[in-house]
C-alpha atoms as a PDB file:
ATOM      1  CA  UNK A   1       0.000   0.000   0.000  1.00  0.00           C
ATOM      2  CA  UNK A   2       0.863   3.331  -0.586  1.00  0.00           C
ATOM      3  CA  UNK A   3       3.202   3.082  -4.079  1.00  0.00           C
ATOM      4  CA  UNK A   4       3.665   6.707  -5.227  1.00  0.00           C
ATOM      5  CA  UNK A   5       0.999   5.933  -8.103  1.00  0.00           C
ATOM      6  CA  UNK A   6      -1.470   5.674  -5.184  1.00  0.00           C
ATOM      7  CA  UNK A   7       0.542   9.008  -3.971  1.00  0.00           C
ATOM      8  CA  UNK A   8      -0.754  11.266  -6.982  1.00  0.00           C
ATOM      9  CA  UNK A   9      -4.273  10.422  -6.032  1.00  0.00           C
ATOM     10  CA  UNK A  10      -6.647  12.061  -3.767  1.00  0.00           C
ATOM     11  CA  UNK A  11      -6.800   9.174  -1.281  1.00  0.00           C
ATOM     12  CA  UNK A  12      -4.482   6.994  -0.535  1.00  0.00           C
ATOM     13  CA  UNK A  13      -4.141   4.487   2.169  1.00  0.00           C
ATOM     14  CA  UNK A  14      -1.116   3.433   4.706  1.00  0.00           C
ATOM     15  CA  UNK A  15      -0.501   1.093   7.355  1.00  0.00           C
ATOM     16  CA  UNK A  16       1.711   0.010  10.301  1.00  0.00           C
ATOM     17  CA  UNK A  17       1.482  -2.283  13.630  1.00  0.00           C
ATOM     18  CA  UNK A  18      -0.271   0.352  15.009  1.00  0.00           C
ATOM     19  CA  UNK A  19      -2.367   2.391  13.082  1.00  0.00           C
ATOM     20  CA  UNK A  20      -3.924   2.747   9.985  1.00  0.00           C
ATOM     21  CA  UNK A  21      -3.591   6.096   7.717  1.00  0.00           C
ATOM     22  CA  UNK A  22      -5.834   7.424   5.182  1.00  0.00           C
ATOM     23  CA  UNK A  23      -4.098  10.372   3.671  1.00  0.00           C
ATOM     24  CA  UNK A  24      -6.429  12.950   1.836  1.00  0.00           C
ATOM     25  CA  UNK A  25      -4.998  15.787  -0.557  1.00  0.00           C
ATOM     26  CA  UNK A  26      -6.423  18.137  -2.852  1.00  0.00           C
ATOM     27  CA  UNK A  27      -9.999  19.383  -2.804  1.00  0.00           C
ATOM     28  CA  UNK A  28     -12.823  16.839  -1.047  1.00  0.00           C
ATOM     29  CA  UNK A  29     -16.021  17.496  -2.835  1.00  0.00           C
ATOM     30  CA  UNK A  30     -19.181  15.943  -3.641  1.00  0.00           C
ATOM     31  CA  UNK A  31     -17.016  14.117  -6.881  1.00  0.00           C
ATOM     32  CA  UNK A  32     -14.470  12.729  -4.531  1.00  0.00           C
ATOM     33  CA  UNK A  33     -16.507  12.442  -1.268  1.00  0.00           C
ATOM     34  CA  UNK A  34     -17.109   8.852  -2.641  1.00  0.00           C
ATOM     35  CA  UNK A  35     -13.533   7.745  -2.485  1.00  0.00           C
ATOM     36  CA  UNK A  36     -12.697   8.623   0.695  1.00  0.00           C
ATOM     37  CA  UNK A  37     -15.818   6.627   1.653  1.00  0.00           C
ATOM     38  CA  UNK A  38     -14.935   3.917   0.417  1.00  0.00           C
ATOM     39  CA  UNK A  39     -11.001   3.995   1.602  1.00  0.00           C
ATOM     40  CA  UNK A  40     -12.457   4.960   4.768  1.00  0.00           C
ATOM     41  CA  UNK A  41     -14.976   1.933   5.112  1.00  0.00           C
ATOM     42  CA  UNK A  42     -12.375  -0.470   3.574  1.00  0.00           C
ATOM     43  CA  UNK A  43     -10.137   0.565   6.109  1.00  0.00           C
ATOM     44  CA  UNK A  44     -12.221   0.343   8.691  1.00  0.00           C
ATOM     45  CA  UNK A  45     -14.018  -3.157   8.447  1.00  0.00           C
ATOM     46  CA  UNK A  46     -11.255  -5.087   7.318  1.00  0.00           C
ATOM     47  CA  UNK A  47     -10.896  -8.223   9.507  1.00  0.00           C
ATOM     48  CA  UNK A  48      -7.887  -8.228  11.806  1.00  0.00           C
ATOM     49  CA  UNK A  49      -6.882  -4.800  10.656  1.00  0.00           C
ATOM     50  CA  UNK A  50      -5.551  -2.050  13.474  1.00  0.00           C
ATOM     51  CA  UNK A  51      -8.367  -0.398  15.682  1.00  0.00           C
ATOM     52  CA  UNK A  52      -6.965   3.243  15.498  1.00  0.00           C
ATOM     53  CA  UNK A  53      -7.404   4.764  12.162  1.00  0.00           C
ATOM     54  CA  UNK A  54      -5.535   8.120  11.324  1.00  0.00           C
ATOM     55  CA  UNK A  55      -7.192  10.543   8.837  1.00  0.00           C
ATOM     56  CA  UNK A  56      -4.270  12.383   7.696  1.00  0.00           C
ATOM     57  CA  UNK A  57      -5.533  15.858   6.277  1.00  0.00           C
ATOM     58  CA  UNK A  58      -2.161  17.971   5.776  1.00  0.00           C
ATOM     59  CA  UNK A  59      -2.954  17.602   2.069  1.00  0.00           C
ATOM     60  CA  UNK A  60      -6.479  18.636   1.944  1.00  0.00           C
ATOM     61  CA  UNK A  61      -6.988  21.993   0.408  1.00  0.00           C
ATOM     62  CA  UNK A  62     -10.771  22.480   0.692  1.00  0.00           C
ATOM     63  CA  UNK A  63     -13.785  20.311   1.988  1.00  0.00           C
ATOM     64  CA  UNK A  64     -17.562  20.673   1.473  1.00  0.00           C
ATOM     65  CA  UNK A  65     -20.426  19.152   3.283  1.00  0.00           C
ATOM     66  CA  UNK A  66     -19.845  15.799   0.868  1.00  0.00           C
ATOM     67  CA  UNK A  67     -16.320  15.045   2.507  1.00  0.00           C
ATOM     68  CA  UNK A  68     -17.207  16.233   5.940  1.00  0.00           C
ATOM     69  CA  UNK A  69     -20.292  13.378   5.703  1.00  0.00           C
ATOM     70  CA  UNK A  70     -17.818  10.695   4.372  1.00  0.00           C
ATOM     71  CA  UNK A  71     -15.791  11.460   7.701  1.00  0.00           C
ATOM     72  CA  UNK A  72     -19.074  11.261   9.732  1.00  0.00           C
ATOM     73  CA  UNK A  73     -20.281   8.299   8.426  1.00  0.00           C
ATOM     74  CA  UNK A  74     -16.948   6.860   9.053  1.00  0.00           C
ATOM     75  CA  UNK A  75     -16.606   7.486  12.377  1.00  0.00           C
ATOM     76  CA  UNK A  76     -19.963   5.704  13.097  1.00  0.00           C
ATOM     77  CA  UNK A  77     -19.050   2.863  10.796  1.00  0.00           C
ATOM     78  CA  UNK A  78     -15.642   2.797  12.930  1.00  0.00           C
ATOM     79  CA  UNK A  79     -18.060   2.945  16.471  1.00  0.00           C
ATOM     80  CA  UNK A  80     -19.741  -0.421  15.210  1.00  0.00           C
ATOM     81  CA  UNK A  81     -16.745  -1.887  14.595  1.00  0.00           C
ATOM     82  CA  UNK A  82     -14.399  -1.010  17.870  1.00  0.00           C
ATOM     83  CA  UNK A  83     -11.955   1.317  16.227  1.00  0.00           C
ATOM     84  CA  UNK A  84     -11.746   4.696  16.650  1.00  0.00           C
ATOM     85  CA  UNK A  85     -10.567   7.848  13.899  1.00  0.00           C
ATOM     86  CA  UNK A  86      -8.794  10.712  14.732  1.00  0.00           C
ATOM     87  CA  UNK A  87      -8.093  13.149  12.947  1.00  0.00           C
ATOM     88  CA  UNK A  88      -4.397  14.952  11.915  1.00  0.00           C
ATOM     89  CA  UNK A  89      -3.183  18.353  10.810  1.00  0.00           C
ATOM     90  CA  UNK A  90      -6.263  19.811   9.908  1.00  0.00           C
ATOM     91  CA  UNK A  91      -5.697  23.242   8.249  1.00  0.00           C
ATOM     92  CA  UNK A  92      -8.002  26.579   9.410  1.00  0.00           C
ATOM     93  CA  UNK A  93     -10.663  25.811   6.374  1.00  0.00           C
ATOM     94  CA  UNK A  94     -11.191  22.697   7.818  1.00  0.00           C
ATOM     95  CA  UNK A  95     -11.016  22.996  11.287  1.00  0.00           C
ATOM     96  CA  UNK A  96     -13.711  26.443  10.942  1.00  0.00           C
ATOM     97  CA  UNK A  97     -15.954  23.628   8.847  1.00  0.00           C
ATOM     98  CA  UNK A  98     -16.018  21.825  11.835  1.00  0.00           C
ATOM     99  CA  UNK A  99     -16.463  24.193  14.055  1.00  0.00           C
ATOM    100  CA  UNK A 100     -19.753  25.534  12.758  1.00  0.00           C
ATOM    101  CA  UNK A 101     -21.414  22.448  12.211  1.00  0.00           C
ATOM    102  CA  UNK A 102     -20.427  21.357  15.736  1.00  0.00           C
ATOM    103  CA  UNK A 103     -18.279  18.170  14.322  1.00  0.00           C
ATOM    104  CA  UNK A 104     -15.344  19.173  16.322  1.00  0.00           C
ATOM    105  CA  UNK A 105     -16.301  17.737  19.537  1.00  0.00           C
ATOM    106  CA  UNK A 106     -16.809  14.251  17.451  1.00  0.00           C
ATOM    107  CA  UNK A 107     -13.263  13.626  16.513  1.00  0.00           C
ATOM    108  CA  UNK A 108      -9.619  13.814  18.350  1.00  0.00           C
ATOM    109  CA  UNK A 109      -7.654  16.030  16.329  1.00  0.00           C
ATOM    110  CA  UNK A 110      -3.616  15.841  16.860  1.00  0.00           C
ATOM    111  CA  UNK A 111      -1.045  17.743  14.940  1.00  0.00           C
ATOM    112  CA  UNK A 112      -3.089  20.936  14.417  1.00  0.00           C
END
């Protein structure tokens, strides 16, 4: 996971002993809302995969309602499952998105 062809996507997908990352880059729409689902979900209901699940956003240059739902409905997808998401290095556009439609208080944010 994570060749550099995957790299010049919008999502791409990492992992380690401890954690898995879902990077996100570029602009999260309604267009690409979809893939992040699905990397999301993927990562999250894998069998034996890692219970913490990092949504890396240092990348992410804008985010509408669309990608800000894929994150929600991830993070109740992860609450069925036992794992958790957090979320890391969030820039201002993002973290004032959250902010004002109260999603902030849903997810751990590190690195901001």
């Amino acid at each position: 996971m994570g060749d550099q062809q995957d790299r010049d996507r919008s999502v791409w997908v990492d992992s380690d002993e401890q954690r898995i990352v879902v990077h996100i880059a570029g602009e999260m729409d309604l267009d690409r809302a979809p893939m992040l689902h699905a990397a999301l979900r993927t990562a999250i209901t894998q069998p034996g995969s890692q219970s913490e699940i990092v949504v890396d956003l240092a990348g992410l240059s804008f985010c509408d309602s669309a990608g800000l739902n894929a994150l929600l409905q991830a993070r109740h997808t992860a609450g069925e499952h036992g794992r958790h998401i957090s979320l890391r290095a969030p820039r201002p556009q993002f973290l004032r998105l959250l902010e004002l439609t109260g999603a902030d208080s849903l997810f751990p944010i590190t690195g901001t």
